[in-house]
N, C-alpha and C. Protein backbone atom coordinates (compact mmCIF):
# COMPACT_ATOMS: atom_id res chain seq x y z
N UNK A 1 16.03 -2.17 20.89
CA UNK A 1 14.63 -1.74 20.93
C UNK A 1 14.08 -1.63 19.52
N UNK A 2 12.57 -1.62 19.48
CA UNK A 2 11.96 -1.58 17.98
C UNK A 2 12.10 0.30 17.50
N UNK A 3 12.79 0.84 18.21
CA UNK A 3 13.27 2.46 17.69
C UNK A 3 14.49 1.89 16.44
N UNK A 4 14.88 0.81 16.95
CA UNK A 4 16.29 1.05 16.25
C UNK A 4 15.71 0.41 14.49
N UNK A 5 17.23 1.24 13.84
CA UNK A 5 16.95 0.21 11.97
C UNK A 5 17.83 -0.42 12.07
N UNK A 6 16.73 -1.59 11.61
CA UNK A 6 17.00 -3.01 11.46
C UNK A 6 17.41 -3.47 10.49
N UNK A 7 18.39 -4.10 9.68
CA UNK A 7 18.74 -4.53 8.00
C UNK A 7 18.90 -6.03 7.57
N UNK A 8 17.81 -6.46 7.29
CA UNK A 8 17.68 -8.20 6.99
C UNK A 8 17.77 -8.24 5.50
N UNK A 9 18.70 -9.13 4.94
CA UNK A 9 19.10 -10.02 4.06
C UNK A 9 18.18 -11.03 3.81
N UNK A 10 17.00 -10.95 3.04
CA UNK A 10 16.14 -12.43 2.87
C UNK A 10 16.27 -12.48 1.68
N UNK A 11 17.05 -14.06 1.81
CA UNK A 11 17.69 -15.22 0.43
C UNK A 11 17.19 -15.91 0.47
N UNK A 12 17.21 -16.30 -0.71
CA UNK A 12 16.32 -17.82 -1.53
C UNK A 12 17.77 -18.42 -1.33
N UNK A 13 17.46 -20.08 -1.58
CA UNK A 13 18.41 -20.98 -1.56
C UNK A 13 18.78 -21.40 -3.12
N UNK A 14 20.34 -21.95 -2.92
CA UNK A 14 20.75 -22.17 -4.73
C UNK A 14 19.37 -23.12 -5.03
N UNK A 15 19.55 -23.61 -6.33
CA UNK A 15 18.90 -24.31 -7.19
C UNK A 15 19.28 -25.76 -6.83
N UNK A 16 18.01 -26.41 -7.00
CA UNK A 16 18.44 -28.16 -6.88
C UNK A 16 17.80 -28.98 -7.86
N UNK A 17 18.01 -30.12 -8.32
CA UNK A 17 17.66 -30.39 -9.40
C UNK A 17 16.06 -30.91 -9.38
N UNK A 18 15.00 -30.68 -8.30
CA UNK A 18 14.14 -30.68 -8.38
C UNK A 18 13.23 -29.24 -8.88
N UNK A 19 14.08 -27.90 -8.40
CA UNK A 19 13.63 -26.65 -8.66
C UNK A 19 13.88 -27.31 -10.54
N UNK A 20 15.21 -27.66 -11.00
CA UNK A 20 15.25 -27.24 -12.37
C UNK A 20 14.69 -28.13 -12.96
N UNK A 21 13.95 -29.04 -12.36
CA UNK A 21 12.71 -29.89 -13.39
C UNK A 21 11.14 -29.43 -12.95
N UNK A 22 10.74 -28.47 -12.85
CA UNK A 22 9.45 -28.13 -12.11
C UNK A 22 8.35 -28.95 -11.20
N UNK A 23 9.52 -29.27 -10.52
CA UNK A 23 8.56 -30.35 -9.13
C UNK A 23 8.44 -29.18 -7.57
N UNK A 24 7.21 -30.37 -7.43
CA UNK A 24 7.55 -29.45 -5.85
C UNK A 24 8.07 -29.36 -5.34
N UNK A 25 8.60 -28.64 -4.80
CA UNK A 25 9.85 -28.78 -3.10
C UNK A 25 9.52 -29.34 -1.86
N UNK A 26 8.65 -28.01 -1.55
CA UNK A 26 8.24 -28.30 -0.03
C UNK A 26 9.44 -28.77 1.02
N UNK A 27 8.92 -29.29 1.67
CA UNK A 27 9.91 -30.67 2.69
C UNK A 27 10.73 -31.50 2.10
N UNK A 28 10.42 -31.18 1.04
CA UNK A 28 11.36 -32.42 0.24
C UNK A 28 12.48 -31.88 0.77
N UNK A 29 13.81 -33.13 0.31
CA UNK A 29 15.11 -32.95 1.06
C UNK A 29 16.28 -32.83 0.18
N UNK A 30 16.12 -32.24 -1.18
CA UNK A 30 17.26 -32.64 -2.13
C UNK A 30 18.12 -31.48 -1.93
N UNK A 31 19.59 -31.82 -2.29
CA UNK A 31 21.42 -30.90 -2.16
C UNK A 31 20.66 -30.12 -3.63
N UNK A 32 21.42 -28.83 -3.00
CA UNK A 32 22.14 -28.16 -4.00
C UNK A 32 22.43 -28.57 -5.15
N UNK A 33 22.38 -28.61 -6.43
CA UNK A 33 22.67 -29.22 -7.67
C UNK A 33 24.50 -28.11 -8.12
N UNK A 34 24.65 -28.37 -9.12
CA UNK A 34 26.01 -27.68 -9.33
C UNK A 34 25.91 -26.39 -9.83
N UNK A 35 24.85 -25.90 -10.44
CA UNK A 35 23.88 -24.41 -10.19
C UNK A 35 23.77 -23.85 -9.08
N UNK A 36 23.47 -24.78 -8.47
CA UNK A 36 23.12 -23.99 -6.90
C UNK A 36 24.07 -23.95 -5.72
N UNK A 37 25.51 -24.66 -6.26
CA UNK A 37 26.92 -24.53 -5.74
C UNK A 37 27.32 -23.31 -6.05
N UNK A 38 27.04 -23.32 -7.20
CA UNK A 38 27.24 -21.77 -7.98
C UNK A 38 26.73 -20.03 -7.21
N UNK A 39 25.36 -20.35 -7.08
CA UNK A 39 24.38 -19.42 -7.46
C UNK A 39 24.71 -19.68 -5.43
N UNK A 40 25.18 -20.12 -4.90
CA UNK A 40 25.57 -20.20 -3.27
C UNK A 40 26.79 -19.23 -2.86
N UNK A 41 27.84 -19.78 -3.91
CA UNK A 41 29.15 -18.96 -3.43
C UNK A 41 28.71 -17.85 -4.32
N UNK A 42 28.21 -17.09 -4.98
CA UNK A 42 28.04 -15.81 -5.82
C UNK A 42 27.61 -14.97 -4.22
N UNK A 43 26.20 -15.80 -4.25
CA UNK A 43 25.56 -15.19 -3.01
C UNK A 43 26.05 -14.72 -2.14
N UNK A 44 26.98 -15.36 -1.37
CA UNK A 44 28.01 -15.38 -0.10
C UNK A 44 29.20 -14.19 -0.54
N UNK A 45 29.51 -14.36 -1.91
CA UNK A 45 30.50 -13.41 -2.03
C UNK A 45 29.89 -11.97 -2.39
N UNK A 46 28.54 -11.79 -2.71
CA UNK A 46 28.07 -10.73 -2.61
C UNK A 46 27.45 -10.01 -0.86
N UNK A 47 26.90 -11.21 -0.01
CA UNK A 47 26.50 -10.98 0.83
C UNK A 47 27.97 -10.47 1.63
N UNK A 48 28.90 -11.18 1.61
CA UNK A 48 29.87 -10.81 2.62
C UNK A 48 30.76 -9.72 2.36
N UNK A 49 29.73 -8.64 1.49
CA UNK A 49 30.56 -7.27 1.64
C UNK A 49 29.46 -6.49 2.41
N UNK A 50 28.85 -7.13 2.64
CA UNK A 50 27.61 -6.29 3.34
C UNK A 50 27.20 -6.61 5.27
N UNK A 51 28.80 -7.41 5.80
CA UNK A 51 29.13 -7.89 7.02
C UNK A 51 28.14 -8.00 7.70
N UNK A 52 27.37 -9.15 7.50
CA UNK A 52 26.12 -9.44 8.07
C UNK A 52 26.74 -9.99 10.01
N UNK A 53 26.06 -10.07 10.79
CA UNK A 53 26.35 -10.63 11.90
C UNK A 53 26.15 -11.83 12.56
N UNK A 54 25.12 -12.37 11.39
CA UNK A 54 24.00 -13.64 12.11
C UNK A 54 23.66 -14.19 10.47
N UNK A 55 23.68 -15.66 10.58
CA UNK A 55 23.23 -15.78 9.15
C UNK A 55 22.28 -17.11 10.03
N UNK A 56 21.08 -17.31 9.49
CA UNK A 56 19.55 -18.01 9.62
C UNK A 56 19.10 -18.27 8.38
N UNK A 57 18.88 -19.86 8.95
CA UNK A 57 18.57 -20.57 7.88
C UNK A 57 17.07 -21.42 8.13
N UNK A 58 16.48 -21.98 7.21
CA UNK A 58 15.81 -22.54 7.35
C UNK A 58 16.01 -24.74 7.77
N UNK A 59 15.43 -25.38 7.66
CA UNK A 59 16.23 -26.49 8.73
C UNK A 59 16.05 -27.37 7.05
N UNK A 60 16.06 -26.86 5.77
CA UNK A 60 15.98 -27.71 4.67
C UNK A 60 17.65 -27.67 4.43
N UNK A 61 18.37 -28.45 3.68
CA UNK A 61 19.32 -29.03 3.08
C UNK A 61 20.21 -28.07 2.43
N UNK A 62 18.71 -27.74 1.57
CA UNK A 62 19.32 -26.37 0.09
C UNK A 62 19.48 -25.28 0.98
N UNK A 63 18.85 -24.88 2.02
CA UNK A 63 18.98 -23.83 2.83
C UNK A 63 20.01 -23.78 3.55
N UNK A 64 20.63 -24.86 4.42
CA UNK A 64 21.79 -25.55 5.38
C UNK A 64 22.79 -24.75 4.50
N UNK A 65 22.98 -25.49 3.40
CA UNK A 65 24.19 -25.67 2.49
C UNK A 65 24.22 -24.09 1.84
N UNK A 66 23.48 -23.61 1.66
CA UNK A 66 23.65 -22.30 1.05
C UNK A 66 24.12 -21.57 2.06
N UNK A 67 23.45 -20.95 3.37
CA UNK A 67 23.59 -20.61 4.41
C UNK A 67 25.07 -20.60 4.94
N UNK A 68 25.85 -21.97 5.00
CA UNK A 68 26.69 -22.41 5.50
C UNK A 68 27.91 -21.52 4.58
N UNK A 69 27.68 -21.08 3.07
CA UNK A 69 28.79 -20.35 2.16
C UNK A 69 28.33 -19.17 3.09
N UNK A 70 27.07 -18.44 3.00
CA UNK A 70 27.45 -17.06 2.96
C UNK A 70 28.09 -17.28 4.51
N UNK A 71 28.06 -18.17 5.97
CA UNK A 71 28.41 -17.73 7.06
C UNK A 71 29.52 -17.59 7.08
N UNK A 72 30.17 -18.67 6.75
CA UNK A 72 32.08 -18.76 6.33
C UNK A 72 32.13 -17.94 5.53
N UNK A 73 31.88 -17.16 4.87
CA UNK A 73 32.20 -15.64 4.27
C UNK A 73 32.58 -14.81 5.05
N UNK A 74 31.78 -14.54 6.00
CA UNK A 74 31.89 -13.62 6.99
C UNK A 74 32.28 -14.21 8.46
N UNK A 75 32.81 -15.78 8.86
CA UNK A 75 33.18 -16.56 9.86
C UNK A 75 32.37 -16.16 10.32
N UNK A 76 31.09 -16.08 10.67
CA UNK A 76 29.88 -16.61 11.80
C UNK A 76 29.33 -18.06 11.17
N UNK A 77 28.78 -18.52 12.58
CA UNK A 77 28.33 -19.56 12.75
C UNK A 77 26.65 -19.80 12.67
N UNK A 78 26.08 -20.36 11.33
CA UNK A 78 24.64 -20.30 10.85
C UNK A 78 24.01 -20.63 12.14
N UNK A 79 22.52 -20.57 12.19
CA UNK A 79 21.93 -21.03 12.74
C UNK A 79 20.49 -21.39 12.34
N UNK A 80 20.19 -22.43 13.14
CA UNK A 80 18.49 -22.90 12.11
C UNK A 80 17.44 -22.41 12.69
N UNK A 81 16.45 -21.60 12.07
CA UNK A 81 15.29 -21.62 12.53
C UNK A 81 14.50 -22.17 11.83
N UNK A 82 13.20 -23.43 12.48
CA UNK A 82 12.16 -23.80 12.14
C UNK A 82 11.00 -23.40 11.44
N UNK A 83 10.88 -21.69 11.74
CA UNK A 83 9.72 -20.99 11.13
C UNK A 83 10.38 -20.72 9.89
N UNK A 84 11.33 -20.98 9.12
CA UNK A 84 11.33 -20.83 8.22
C UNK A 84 11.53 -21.43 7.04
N UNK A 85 11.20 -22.89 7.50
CA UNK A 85 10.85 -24.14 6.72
C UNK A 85 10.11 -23.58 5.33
N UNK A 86 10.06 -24.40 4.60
CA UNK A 86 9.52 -24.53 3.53
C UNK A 86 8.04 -24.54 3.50
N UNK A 87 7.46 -24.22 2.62
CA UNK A 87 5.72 -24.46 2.33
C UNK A 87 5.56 -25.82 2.49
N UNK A 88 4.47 -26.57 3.25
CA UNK A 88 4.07 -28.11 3.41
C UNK A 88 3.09 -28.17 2.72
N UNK A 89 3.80 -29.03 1.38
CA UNK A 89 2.62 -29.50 0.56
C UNK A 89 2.37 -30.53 0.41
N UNK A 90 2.50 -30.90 1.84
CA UNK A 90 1.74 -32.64 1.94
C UNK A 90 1.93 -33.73 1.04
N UNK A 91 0.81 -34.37 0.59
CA UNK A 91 1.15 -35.55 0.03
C UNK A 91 1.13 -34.99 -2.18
N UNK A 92 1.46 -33.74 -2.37
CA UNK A 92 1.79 -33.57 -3.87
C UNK A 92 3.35 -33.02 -3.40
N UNK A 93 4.42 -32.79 -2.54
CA UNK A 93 5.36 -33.21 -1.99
C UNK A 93 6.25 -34.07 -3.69
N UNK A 94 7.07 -33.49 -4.33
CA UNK A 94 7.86 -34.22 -5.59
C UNK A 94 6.83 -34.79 -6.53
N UNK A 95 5.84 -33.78 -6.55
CA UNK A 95 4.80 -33.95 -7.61
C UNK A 95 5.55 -33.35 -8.96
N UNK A 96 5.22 -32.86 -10.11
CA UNK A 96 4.96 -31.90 -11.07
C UNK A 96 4.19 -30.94 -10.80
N UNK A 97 4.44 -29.46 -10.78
CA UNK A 97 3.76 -28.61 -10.44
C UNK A 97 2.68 -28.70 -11.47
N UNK A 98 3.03 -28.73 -12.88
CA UNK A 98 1.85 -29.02 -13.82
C UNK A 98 1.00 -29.71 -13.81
N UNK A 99 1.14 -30.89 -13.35
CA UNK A 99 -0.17 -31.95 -12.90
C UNK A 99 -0.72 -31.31 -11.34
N UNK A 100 -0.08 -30.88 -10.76
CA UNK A 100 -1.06 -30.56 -9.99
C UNK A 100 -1.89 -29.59 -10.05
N UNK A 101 -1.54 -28.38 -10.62
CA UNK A 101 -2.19 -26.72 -11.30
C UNK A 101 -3.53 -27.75 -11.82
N UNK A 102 -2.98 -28.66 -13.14
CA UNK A 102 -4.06 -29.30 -13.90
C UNK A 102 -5.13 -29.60 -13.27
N UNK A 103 -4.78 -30.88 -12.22
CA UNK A 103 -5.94 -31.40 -11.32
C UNK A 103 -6.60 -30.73 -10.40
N UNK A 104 -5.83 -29.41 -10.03
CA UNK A 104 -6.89 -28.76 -8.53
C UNK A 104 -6.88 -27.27 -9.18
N UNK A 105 -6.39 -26.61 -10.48
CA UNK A 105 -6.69 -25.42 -10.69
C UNK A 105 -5.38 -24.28 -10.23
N UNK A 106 -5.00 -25.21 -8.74
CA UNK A 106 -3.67 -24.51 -8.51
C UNK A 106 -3.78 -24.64 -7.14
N UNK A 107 -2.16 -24.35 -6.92
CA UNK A 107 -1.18 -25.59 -5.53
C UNK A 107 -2.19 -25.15 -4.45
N UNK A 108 -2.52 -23.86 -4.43
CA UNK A 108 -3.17 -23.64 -3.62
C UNK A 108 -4.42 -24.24 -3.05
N UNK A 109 -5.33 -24.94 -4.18
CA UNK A 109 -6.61 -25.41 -4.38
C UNK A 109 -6.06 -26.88 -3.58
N UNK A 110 -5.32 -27.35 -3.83
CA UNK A 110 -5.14 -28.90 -3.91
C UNK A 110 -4.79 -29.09 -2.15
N UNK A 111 -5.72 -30.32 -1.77
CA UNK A 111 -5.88 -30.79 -0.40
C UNK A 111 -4.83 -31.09 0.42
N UNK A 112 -4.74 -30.68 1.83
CA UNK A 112 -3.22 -30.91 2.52
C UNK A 112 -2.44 -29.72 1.98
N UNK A 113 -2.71 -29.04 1.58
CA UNK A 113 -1.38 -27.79 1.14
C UNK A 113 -1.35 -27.10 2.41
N UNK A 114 -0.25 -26.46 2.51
CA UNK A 114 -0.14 -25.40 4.06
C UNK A 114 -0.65 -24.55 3.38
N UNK A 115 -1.80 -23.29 3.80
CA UNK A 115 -2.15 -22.03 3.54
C UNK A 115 -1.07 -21.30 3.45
N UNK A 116 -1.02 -19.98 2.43
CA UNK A 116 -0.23 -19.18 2.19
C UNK A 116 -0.51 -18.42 4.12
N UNK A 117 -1.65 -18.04 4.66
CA UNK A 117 -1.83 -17.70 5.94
C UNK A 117 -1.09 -18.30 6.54
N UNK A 118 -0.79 -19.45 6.64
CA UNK A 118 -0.16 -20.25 8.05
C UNK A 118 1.23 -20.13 7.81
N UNK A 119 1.78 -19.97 6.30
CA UNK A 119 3.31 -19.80 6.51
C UNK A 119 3.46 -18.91 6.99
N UNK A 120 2.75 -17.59 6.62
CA UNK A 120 2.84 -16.24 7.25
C UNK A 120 2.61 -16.30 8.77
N UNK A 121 1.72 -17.30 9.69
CA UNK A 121 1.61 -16.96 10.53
C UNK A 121 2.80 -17.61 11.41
N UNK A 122 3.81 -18.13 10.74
CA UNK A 122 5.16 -18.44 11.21
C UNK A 122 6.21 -17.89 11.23
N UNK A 123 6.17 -16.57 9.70
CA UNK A 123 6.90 -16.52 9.39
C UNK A 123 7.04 -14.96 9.88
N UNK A 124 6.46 -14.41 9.83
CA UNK A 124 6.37 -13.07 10.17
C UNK A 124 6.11 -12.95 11.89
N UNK A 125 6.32 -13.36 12.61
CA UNK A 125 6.58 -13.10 14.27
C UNK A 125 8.21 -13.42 14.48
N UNK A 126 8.26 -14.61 13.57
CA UNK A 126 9.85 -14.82 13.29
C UNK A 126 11.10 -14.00 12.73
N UNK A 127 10.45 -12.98 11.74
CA UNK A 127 11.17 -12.09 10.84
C UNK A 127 11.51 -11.14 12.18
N UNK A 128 10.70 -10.79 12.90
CA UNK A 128 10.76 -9.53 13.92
C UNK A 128 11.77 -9.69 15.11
N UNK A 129 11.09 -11.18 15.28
CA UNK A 129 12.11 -12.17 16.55
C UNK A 129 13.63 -11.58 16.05
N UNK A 130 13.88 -11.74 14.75
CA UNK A 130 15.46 -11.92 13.96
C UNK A 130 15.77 -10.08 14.56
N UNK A 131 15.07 -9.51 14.10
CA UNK A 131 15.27 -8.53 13.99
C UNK A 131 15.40 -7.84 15.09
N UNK A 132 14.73 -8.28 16.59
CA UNK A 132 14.80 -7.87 17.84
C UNK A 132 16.35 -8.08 17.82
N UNK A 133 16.77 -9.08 17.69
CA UNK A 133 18.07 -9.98 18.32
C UNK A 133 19.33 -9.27 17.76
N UNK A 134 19.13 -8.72 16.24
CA UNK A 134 19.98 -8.35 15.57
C UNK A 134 20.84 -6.84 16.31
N UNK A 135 22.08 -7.43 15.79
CA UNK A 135 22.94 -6.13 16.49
C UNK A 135 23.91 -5.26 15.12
N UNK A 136 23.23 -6.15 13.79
CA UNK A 136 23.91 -5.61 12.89
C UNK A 136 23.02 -6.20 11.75
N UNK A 137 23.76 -6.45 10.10
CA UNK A 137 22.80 -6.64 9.36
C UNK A 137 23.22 -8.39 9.59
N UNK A 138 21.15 -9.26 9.24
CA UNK A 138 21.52 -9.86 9.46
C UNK A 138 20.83 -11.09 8.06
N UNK A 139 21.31 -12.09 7.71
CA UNK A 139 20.84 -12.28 6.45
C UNK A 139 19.84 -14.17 6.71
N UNK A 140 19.15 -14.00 6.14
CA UNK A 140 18.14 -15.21 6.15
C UNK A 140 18.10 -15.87 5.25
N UNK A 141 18.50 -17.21 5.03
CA UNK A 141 18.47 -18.22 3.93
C UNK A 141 16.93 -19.30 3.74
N UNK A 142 16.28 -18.54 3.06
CA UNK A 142 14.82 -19.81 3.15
C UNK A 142 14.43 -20.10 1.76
N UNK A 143 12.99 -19.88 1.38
CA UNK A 143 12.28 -20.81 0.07
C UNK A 143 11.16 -19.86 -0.53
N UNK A 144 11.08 -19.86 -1.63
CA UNK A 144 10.41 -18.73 -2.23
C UNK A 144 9.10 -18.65 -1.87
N UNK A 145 8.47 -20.24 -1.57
CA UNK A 145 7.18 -19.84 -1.13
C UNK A 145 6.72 -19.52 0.53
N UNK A 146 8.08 -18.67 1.48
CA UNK A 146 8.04 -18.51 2.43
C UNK A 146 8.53 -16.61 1.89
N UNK A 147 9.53 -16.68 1.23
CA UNK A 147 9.53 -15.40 0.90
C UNK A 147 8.24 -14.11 0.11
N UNK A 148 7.89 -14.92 -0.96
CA UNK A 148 6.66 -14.37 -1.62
C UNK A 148 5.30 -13.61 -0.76
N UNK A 149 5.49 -14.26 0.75
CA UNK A 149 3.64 -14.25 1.12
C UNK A 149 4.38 -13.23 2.05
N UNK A 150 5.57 -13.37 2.71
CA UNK A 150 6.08 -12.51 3.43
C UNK A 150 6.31 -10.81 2.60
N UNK A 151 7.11 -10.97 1.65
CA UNK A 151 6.78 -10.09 1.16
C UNK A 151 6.25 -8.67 0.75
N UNK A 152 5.00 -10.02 0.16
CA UNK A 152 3.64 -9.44 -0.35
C UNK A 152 2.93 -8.81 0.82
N UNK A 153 3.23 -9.53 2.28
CA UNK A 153 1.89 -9.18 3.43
C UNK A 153 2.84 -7.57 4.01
N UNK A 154 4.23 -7.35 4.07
CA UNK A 154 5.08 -5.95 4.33
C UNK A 154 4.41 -4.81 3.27
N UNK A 155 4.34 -5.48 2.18
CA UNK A 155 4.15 -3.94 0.99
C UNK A 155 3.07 -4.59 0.17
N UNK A 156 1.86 -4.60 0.80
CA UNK A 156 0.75 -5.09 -0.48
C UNK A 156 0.52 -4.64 -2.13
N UNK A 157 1.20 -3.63 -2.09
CA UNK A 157 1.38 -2.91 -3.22
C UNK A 157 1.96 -3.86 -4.46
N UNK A 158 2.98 -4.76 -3.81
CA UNK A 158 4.25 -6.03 -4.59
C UNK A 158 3.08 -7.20 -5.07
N UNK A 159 2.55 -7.29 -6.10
CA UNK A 159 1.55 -8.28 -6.41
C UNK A 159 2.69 -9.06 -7.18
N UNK A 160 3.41 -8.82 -8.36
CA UNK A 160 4.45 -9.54 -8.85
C UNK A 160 5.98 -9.91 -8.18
N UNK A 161 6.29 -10.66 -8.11
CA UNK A 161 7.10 -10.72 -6.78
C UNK A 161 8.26 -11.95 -8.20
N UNK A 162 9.08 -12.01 -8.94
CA UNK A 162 10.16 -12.89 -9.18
C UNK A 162 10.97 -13.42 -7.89
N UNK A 163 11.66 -14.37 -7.72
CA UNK A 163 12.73 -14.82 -6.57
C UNK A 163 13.00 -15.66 -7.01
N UNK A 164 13.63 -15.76 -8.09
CA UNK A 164 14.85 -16.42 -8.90
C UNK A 164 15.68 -17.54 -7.33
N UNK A 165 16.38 -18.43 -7.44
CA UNK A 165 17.03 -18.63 -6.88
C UNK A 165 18.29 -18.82 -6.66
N UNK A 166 19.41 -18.47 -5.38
CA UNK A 166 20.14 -17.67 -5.81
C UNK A 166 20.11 -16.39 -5.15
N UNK A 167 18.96 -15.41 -4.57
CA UNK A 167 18.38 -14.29 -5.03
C UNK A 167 18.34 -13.78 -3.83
N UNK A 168 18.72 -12.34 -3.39
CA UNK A 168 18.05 -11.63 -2.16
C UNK A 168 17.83 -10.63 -2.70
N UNK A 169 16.90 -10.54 -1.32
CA UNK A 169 15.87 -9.23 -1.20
C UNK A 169 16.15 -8.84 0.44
N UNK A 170 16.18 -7.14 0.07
CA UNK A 170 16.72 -6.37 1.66
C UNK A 170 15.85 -5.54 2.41
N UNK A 171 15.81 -6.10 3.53
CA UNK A 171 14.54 -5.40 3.99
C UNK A 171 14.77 -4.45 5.57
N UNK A 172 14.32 -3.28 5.81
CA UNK A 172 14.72 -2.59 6.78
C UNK A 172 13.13 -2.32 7.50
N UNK A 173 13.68 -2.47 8.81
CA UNK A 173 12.75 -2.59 9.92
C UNK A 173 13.58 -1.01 10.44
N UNK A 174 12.87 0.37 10.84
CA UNK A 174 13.19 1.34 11.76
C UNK A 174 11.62 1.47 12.34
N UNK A 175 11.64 2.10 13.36
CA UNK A 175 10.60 2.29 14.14
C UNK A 175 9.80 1.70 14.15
N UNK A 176 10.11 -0.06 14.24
CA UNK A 176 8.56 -0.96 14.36
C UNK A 176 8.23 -1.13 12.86
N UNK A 177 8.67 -0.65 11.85
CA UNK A 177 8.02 -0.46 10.30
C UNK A 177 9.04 -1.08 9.41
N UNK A 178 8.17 -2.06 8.40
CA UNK A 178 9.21 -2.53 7.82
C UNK A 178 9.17 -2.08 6.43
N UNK A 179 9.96 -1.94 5.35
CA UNK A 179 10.12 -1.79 4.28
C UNK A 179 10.78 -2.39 3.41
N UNK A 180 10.90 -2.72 2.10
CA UNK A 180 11.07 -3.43 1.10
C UNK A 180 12.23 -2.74 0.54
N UNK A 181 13.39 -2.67 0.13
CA UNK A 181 14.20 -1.70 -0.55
C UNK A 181 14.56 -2.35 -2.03
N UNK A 182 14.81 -3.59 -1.97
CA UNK A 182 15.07 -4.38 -2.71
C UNK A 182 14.60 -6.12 -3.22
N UNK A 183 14.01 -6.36 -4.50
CA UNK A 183 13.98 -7.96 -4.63
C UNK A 183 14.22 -9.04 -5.87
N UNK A 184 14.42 -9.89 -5.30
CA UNK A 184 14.50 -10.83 -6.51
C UNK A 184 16.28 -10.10 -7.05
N UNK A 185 16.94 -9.82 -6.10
CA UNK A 185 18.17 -9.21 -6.80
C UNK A 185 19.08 -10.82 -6.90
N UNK A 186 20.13 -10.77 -8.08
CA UNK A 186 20.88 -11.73 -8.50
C UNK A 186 22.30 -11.32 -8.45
N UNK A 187 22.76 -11.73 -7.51
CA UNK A 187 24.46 -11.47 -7.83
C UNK A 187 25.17 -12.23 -9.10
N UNK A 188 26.05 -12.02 -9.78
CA UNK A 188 26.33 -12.64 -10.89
C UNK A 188 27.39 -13.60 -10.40
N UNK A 189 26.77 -14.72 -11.13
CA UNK A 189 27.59 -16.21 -10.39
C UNK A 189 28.87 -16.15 -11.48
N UNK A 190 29.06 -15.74 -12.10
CA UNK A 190 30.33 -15.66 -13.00
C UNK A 190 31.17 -14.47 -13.55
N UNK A 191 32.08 -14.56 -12.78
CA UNK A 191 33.28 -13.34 -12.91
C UNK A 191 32.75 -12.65 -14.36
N UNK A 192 32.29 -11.32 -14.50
CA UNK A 192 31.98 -11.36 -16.20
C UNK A 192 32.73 -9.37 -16.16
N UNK A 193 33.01 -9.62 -17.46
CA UNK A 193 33.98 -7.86 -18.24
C UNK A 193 33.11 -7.46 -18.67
N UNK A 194 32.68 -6.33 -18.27
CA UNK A 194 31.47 -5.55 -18.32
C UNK A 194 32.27 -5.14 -20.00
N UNK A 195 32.00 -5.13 -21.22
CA UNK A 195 31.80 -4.24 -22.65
C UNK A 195 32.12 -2.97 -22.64
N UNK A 196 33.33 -2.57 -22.77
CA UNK A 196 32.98 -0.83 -22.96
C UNK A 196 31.97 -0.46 -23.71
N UNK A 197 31.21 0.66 -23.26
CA UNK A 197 29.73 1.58 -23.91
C UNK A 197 30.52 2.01 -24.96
């Protein structure tokens, strides 16, 4: 029931070598780069102390593949949901984000873009769906410009929003109400010796 607290895991996907040249994503379809092999198993080995029950992904590649570490972390079996595809940015789709900012002012301005509204209006009946279903914590693998609007529309207060990728943010649903506890957090992709103070 919506009495109960709810504990969702919403992850960005590793890095691909289109994120690390500043192109668009969107729909585009590119793997994981060897960063984002990285910045996948960190994820998974941070997520899987936190025995998620259900791991959901979005139906992109970088999402699949990321998704797929943290589930075998914890031996569950991913699953895809559609609403949590990527932003459709049509035909600037493996553009330069800079030429496009240039020519329309920004991604937003420029023709054929999905509204920041319409991801939301996918994405957020979907977050709740997860959360009805959930019988424990449960963690979501998608794309920053599905995470950002989501977000922002839970705690309007969050105008700056980082989501590094790589990155979760934890969010608790009790009584119908959701809240923000955590974002843009980074597990460290490399074994590191903390300095004695």
């Amino acid at each position: 029931s919506r009495q109960d607290t709810k504990l969702v895991y919403l992850a960005r996907h590793g890095q691909t070598g289109l994120n690390a040249g500043g192109y668009i994503r969107g729909r585009a379809n590119p793997p994981l780069d060897e960063t984002g092999l990285a910045e996948a198993r960190a994820l998974a080995a941070f997520l899987a102390t936190k025995q998620p029950v259900a791991v959901i992904s979005s139906p992109l590649q970088r999402a699949v593949e990321t998704a797929r570490f943290v589930a075998q972390s914890v031996e569950v079996t991913p699953t895809i949901d559609e609403r949590f595809n990527d932003r459709d940015y049509g035909q600037w789709t493996g553009r330069s984000e800079v030429e496009v900012i240039e020519q329309w002012g920004s991604i937003d301005m420029a023709p054929g873009v999905e509204s920041a509204s319409a991801v939301l209006s996918r994405v957020r009946p979907a977050l709740d769906d997860v959360a009805d279903a959930a019988v424990g914590p449960v963690v979501i693998v998608t794309h920053d410009a599905v995470i950002r609007p989501l977000i922002m529309a839970l705690v309007p207060t969050i105008t700056d929003l980082q989501e590094p990728t790589g990155c979760w943010n934890r969010l608790v649903r009790s009584n119908g109400l959701w809240t923000v506890r955590a974002t843009g957090q980074k597990p460290e992709t490399e074994p590191h010796d903390p300095s004695p103070r």
